[in-house]
PDB file of N, CA and C in Angstrom:
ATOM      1  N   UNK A   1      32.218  52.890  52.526  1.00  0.00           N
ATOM      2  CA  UNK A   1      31.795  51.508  52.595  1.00  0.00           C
ATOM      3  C   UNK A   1      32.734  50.667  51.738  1.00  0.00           C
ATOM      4  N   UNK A   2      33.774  50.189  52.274  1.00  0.00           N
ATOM      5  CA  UNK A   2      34.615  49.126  51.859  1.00  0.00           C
ATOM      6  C   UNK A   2      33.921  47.688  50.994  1.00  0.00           C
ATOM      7  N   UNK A   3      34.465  47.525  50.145  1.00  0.00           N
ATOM      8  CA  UNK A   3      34.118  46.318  49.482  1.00  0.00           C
ATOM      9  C   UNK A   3      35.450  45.256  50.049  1.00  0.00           C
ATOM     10  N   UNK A   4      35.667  44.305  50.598  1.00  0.00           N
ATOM     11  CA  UNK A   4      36.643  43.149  50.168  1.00  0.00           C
ATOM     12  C   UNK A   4      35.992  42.057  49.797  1.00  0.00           C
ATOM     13  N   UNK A   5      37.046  41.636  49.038  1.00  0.00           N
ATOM     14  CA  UNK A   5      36.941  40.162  47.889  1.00  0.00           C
ATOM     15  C   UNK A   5      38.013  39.204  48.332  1.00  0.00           C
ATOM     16  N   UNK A   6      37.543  38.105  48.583  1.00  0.00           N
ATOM     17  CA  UNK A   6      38.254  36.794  48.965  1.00  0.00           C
ATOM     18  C   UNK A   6      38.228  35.468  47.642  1.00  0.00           C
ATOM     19  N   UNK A   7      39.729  35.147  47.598  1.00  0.00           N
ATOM     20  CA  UNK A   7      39.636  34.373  46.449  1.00  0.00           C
ATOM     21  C   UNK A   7      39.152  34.544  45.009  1.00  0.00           C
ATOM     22  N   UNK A   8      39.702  35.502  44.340  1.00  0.00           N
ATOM     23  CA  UNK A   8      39.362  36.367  43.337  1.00  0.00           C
ATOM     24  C   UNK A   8      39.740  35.856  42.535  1.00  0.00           C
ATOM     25  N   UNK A   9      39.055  35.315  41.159  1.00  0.00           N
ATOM     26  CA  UNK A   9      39.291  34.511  40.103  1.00  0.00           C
ATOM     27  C   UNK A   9      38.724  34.986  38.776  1.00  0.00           C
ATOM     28  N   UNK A  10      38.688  34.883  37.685  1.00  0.00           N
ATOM     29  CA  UNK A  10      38.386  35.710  36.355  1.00  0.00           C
ATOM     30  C   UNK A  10      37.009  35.859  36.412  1.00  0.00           C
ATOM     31  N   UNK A  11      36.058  35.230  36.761  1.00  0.00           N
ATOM     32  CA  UNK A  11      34.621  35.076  36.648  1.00  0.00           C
ATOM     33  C   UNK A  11      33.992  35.644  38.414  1.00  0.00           C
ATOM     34  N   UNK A  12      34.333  34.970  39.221  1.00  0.00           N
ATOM     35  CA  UNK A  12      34.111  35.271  40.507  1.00  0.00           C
ATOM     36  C   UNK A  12      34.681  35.309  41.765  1.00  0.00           C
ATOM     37  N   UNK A  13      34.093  35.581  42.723  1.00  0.00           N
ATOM     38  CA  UNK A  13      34.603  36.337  43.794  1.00  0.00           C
ATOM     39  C   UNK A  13      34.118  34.803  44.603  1.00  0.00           C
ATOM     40  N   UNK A  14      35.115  33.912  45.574  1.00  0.00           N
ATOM     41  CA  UNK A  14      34.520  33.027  46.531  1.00  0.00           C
ATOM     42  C   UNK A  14      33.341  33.790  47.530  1.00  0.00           C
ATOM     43  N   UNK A  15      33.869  34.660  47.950  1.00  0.00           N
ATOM     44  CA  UNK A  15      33.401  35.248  49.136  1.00  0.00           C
ATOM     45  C   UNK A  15      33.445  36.969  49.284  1.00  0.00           C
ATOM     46  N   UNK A  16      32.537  37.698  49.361  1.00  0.00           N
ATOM     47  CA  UNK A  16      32.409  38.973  49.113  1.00  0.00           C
ATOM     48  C   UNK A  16      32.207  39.610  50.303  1.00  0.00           C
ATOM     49  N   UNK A  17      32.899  40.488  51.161  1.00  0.00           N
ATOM     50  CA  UNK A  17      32.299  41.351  52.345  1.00  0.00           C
ATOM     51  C   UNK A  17      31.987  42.156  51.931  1.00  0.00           C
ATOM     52  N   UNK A  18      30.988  42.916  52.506  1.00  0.00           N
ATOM     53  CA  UNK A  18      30.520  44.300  52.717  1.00  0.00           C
ATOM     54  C   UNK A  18      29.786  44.820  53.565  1.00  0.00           C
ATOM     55  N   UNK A  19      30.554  45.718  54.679  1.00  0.00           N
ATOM     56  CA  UNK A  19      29.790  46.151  55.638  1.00  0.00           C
ATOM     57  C   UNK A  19      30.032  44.822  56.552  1.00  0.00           C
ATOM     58  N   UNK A  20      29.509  44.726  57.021  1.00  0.00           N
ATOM     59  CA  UNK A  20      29.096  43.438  58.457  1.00  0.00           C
ATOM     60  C   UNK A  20      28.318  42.020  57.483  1.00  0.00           C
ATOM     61  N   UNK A  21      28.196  42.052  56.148  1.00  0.00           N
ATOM     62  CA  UNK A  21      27.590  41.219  55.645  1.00  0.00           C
ATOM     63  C   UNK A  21      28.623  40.276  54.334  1.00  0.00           C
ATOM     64  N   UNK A  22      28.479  38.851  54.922  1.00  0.00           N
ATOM     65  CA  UNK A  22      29.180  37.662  54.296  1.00  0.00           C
ATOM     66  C   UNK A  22      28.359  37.427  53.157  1.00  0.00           C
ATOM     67  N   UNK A  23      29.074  37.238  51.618  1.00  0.00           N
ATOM     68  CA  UNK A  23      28.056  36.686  50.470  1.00  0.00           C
ATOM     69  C   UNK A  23      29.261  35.843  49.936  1.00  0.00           C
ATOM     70  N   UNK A  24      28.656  34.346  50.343  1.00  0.00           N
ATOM     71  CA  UNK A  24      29.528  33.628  49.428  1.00  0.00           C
ATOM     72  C   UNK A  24      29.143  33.304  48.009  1.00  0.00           C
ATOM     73  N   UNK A  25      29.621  32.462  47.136  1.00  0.00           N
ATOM     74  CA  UNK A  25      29.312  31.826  46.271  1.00  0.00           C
ATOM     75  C   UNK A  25      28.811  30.755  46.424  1.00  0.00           C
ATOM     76  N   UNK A  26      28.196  30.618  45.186  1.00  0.00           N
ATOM     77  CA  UNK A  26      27.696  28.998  45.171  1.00  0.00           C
ATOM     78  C   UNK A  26      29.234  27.810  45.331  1.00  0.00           C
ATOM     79  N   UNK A  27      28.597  27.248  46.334  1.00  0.00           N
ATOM     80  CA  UNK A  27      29.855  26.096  46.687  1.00  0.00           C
ATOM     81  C   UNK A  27      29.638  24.791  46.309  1.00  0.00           C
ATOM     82  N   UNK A  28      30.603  23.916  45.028  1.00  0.00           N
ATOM     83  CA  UNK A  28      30.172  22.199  45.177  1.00  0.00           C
ATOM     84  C   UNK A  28      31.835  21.557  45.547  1.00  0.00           C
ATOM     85  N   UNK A  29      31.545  20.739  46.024  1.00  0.00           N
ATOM     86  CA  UNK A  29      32.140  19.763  46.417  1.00  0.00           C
ATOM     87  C   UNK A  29      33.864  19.766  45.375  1.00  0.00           C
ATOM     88  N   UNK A  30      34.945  19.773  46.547  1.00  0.00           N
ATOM     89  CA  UNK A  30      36.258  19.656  46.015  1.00  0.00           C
ATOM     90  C   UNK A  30      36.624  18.755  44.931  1.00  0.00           C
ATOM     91  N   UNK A  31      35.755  17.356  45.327  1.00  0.00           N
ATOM     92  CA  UNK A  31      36.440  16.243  44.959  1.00  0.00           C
ATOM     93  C   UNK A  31      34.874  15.718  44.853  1.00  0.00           C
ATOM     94  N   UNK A  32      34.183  15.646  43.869  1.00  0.00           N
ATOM     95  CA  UNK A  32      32.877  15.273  43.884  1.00  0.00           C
ATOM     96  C   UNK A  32      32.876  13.659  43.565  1.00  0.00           C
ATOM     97  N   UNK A  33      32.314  13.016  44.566  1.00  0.00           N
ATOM     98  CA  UNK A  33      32.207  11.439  44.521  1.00  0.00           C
ATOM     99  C   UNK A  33      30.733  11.327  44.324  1.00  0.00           C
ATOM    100  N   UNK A  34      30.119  10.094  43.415  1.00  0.00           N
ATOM    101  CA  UNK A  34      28.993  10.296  43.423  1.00  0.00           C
ATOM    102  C   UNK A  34      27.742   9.491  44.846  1.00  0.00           C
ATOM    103  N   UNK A  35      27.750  10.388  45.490  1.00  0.00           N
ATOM    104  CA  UNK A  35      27.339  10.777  46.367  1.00  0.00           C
ATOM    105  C   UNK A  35      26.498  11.715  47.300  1.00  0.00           C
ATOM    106  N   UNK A  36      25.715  12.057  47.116  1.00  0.00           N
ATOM    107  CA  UNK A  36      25.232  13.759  47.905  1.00  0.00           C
ATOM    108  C   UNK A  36      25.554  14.070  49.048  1.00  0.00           C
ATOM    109  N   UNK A  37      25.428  12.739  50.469  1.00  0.00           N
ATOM    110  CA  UNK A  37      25.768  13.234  51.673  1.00  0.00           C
ATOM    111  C   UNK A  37      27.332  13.862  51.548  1.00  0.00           C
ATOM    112  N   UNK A  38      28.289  12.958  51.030  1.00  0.00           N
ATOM    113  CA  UNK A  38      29.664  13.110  50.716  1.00  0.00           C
ATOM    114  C   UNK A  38      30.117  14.338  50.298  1.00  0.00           C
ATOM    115  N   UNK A  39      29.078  14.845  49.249  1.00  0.00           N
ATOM    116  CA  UNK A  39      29.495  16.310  48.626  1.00  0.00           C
ATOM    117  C   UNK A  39      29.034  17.279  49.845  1.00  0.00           C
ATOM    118  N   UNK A  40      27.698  17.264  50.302  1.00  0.00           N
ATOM    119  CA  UNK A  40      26.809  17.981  51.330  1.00  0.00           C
ATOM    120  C   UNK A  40      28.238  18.753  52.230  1.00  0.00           C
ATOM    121  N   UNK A  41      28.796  17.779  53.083  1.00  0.00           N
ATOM    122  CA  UNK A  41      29.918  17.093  53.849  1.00  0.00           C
ATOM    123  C   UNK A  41      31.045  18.112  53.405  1.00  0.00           C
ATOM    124  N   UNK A  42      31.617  17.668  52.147  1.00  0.00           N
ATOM    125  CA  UNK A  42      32.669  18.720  51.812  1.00  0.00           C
ATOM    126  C   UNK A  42      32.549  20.157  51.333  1.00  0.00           C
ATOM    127  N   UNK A  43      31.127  20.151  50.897  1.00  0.00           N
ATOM    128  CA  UNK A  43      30.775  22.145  50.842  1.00  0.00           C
ATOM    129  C   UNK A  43      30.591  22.661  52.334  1.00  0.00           C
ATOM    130  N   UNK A  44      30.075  21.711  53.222  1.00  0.00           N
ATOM    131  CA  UNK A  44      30.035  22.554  54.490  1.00  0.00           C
ATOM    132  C   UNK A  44      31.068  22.729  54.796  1.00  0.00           C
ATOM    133  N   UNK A  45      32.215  21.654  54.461  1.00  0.00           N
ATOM    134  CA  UNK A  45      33.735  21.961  55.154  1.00  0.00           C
ATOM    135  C   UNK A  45      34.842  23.436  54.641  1.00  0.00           C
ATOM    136  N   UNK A  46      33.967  23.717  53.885  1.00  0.00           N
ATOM    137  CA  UNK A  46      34.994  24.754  53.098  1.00  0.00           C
ATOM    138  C   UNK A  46      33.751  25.984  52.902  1.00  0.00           C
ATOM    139  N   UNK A  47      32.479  25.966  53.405  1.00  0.00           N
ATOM    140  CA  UNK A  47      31.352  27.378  54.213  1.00  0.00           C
ATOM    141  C   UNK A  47      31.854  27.576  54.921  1.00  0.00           C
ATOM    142  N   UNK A  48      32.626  26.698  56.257  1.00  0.00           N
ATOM    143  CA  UNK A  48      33.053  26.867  57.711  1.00  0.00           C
ATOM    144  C   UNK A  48      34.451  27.737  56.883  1.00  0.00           C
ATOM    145  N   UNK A  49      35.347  27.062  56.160  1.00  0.00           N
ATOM    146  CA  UNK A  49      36.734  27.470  56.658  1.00  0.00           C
ATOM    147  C   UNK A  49      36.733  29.079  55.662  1.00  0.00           C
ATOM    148  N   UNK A  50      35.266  29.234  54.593  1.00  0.00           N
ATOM    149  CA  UNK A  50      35.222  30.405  54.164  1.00  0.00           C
ATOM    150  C   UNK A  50      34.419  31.829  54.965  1.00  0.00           C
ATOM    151  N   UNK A  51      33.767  31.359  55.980  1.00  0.00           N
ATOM    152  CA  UNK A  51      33.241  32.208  57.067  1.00  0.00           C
ATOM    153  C   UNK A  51      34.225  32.603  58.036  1.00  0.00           C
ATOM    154  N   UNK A  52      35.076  31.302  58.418  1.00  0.00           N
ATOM    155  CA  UNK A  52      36.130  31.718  59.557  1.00  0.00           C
ATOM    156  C   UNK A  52      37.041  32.923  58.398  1.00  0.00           C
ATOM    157  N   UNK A  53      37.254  32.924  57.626  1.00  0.00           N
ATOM    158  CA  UNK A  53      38.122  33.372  56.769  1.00  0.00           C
ATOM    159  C   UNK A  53      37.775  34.673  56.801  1.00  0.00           C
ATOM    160  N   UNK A  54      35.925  35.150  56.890  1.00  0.00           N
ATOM    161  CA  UNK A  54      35.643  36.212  56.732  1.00  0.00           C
ATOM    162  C   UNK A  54      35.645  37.015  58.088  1.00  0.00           C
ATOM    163  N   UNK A  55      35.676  36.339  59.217  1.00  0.00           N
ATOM    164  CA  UNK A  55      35.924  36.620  60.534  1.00  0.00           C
ATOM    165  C   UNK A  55      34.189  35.903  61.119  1.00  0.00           C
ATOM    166  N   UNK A  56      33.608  35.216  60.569  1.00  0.00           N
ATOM    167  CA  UNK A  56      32.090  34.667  61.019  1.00  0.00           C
ATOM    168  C   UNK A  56      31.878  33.290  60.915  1.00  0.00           C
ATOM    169  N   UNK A  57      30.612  32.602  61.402  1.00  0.00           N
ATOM    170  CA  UNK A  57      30.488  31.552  61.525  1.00  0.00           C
ATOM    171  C   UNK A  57      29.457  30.909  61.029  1.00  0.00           C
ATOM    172  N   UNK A  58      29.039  29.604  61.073  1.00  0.00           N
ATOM    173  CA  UNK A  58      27.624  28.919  60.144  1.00  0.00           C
ATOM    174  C   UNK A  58      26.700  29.433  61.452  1.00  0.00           C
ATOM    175  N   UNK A  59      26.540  29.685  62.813  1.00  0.00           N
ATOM    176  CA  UNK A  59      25.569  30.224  63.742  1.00  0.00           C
ATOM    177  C   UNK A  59      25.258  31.775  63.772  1.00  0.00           C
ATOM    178  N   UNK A  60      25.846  32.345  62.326  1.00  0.00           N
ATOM    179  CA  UNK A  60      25.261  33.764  61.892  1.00  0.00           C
ATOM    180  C   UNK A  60      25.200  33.619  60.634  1.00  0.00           C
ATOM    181  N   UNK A  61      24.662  32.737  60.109  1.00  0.00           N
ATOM    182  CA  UNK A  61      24.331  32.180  58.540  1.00  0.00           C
ATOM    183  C   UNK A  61      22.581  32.630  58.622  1.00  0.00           C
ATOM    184  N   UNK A  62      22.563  33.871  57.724  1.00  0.00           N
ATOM    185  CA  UNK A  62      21.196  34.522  57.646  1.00  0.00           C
ATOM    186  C   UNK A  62      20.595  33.254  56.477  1.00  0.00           C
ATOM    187  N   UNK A  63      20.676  33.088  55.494  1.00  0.00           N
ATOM    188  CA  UNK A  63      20.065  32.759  54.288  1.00  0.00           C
ATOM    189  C   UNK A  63      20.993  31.369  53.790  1.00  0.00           C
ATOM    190  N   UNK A  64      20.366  30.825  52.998  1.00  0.00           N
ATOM    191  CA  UNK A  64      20.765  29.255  52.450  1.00  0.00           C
ATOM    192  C   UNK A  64      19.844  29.231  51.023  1.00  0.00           C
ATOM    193  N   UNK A  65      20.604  28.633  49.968  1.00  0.00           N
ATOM    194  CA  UNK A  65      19.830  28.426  48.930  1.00  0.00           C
ATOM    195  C   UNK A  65      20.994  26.868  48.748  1.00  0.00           C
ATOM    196  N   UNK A  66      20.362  25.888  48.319  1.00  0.00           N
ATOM    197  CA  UNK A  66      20.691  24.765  48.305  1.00  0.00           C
ATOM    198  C   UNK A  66      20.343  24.360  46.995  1.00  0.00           C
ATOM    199  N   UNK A  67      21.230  23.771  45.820  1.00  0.00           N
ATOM    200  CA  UNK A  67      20.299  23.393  44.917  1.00  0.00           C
ATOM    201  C   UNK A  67      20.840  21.830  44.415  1.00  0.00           C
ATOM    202  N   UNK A  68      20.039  21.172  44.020  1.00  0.00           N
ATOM    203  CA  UNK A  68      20.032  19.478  44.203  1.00  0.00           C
ATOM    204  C   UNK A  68      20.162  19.140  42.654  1.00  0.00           C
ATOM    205  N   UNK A  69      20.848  18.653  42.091  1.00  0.00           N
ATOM    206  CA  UNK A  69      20.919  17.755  41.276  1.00  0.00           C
ATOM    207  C   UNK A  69      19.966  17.280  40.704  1.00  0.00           C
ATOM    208  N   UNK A  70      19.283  16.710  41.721  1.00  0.00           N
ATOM    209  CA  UNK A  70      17.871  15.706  41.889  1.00  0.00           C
ATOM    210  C   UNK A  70      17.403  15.620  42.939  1.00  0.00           C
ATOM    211  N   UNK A  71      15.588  15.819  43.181  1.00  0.00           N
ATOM    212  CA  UNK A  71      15.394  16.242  43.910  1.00  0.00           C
ATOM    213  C   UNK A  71      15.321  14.944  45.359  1.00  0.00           C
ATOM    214  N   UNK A  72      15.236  13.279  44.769  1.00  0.00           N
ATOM    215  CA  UNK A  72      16.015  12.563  45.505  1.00  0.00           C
ATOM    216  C   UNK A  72      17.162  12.696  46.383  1.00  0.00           C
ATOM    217  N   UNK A  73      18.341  13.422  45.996  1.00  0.00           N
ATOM    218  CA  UNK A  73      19.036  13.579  47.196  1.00  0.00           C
ATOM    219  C   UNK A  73      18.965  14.405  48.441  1.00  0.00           C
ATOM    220  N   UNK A  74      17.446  14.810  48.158  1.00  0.00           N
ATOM    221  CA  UNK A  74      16.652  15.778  49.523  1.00  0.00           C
ATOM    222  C   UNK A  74      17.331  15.430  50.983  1.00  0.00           C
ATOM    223  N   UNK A  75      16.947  13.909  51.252  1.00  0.00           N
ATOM    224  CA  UNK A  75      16.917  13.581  52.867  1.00  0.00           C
ATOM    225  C   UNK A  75      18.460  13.425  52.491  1.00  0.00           C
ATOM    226  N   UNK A  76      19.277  12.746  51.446  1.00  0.00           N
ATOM    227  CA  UNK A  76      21.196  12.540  51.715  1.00  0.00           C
ATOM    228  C   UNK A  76      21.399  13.628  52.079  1.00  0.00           C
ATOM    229  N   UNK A  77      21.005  14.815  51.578  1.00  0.00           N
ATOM    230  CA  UNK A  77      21.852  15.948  51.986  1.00  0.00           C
ATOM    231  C   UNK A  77      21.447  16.540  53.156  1.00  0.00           C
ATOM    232  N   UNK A  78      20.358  16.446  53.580  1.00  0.00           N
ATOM    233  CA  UNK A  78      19.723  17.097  54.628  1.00  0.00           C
ATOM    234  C   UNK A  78      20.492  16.092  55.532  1.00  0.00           C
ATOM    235  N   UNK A  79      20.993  14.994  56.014  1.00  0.00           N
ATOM    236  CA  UNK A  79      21.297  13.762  56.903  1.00  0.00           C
ATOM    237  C   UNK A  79      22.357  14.609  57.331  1.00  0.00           C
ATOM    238  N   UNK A  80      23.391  15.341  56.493  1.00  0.00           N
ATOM    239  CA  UNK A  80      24.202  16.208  56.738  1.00  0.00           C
ATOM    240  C   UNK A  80      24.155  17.532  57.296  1.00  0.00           C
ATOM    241  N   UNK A  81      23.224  17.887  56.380  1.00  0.00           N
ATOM    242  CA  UNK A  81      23.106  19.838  56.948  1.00  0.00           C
ATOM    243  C   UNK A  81      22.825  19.580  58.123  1.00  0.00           C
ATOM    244  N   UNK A  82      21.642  18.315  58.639  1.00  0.00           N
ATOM    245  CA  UNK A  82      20.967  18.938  59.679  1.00  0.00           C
ATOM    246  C   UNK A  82      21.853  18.350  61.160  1.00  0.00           C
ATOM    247  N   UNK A  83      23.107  17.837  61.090  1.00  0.00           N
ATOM    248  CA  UNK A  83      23.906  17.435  62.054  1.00  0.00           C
ATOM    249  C   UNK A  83      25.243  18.776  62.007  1.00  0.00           C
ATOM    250  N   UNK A  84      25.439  19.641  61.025  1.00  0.00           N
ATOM    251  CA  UNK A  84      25.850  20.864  60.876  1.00  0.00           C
ATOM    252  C   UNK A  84      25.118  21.567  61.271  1.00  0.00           C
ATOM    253  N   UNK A  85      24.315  22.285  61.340  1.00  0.00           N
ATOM    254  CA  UNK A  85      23.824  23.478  61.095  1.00  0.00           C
ATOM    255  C   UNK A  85      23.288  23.602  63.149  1.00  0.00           C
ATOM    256  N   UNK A  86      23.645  24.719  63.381  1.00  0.00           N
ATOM    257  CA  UNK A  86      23.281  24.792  64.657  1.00  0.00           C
ATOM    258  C   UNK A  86      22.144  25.094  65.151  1.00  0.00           C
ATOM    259  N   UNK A  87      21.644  24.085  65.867  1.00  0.00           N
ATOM    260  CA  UNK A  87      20.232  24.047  66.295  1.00  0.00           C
ATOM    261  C   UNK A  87      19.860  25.355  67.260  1.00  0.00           C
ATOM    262  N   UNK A  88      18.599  26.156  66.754  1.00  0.00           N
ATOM    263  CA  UNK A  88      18.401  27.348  67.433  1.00  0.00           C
ATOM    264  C   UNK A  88      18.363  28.674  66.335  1.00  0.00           C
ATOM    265  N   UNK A  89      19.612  27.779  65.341  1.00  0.00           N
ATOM    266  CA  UNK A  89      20.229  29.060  64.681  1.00  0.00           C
ATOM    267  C   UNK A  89      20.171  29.391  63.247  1.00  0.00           C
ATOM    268  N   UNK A  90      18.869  28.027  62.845  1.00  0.00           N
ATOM    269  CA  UNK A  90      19.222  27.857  61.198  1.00  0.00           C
ATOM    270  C   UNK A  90      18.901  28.537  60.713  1.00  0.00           C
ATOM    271  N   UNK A  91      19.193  29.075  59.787  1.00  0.00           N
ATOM    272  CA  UNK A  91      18.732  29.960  58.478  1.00  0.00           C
ATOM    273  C   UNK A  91      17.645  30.100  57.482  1.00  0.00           C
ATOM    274  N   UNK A  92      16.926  31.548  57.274  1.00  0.00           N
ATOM    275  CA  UNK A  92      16.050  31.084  56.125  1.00  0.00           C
ATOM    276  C   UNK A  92      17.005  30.599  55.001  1.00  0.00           C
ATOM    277  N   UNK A  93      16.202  29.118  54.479  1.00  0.00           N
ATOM    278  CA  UNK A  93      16.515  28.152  53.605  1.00  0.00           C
ATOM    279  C   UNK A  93      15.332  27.798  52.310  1.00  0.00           C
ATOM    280  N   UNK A  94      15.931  27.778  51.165  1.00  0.00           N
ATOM    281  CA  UNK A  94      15.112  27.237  50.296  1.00  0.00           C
ATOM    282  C   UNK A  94      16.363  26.412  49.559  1.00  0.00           C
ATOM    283  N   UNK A  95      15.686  25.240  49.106  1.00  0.00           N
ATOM    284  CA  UNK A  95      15.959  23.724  48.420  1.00  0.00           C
ATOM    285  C   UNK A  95      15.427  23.246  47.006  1.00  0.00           C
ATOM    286  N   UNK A  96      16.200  23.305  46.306  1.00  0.00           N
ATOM    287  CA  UNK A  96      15.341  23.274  44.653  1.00  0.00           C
ATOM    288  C   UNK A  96      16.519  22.193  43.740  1.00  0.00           C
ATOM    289  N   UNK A  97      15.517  21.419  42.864  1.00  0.00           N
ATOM    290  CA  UNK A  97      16.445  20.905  42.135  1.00  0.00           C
ATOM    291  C   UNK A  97      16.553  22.105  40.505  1.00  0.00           C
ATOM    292  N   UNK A  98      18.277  21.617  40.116  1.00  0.00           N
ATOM    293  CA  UNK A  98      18.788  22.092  38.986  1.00  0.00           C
ATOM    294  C   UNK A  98      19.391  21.530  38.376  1.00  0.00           C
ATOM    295  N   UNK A  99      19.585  21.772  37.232  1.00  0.00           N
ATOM    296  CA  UNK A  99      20.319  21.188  36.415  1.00  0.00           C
ATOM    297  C   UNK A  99      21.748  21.930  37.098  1.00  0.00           C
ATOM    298  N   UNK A 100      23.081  21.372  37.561  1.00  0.00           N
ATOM    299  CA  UNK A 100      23.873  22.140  37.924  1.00  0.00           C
ATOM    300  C   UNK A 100      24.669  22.303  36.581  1.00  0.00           C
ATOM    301  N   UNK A 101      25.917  23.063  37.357  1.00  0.00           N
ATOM    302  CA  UNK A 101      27.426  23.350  35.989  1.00  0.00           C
ATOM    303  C   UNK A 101      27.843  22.407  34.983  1.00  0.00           C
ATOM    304  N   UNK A 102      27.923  20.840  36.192  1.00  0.00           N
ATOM    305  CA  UNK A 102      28.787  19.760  35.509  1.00  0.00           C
ATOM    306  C   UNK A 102      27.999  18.379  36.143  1.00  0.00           C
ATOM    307  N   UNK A 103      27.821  17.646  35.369  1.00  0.00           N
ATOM    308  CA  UNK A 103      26.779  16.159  36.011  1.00  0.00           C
ATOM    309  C   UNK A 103      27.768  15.523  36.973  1.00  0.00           C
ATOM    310  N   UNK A 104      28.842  15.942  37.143  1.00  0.00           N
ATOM    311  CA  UNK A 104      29.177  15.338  38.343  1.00  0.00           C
ATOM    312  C   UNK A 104      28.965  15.944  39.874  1.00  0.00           C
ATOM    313  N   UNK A 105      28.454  16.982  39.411  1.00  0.00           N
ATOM    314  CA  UNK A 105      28.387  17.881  41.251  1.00  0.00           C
ATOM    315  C   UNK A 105      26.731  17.336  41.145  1.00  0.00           C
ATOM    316  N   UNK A 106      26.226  17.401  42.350  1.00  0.00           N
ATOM    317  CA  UNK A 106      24.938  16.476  42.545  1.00  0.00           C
ATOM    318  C   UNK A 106      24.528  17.812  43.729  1.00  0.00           C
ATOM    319  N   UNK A 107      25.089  18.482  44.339  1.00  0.00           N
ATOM    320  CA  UNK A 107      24.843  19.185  45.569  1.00  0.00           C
ATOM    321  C   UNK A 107      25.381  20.654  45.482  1.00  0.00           C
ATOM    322  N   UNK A 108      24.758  21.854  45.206  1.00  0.00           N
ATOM    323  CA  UNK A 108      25.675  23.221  45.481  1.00  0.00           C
ATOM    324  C   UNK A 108      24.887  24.260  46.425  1.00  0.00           C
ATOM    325  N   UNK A 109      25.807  24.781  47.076  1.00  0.00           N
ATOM    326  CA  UNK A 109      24.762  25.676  48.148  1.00  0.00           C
ATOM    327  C   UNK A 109      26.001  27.008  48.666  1.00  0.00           C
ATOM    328  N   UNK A 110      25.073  27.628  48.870  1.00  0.00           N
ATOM    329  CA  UNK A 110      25.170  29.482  48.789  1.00  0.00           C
ATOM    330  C   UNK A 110      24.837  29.787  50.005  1.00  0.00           C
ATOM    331  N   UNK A 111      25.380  30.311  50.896  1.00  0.00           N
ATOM    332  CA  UNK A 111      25.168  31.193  51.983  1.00  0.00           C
ATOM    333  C   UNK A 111      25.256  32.633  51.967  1.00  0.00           C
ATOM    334  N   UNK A 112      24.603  33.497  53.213  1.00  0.00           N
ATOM    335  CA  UNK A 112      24.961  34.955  53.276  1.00  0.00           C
ATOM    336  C   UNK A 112      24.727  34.998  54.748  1.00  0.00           C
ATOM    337  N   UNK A 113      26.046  35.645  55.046  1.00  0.00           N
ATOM    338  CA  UNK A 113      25.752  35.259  56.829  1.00  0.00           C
ATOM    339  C   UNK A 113      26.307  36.943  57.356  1.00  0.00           C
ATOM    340  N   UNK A 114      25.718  37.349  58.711  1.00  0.00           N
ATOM    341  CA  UNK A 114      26.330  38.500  59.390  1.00  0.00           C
ATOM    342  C   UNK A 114      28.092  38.429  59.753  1.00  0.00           C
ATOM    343  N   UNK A 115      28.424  39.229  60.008  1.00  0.00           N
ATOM    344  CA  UNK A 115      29.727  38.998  60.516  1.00  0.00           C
ATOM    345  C   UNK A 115      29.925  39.756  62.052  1.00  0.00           C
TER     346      UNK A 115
END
């Protein structure tokens, strides 16, 4: 049973295979503007290009943990996921606010998808 590691950095791994199963990291926003849809927006853009990466897609995205800043930016971020996320196909999801890493990320979210 092969382990590969994508984007390997002193603390963590972006993206972990094993077996047929995708575990990313918690993802925030490149360029965090204060904003939630905006951030929402740029973590999905870089779930997609870290799934294609793993050979999979957001329509085999088993699990979602989302965590909010505040729990106000509920519907900004959802305005986003829910024009992403493929209808038919969404994922068990849970949504919680946290205190995140740095007061400027407002939005971070974690996937684990099949491959």
């Amino acid at each position: 049973m092969s382990i590969e590691r994508k984007h390997i950095g002193p603390r963590l791994s972006q993206a972990v295979v094993h077996n047929d199963m995708v575990y990313l990291a918690g993802i925030v926003a490149d360029h965090p503007v204060p904003d939630a849809a905006a951030q929402t927006g740029q973590i999905l853009d870089q779930i997609d290009k870290l799934l294609a990466e793993c050979g999979t897609d957001k329509s085999r995205i088993l699990t979602a943990t989302i965590w909010l800043a505040d729990a106000r930016y509920y519907d900004e971020m959802n305005s986003v996921w829910d024009k992403w996320v493929p209808a038919g196909q969404t994922p068990a999801r849970a949504c919680v606010e946290s205190k995140l890493a740095h007061p400027k990320y407002l939005v971070e979210i974690r996937v684990v998808a099949a491959r």
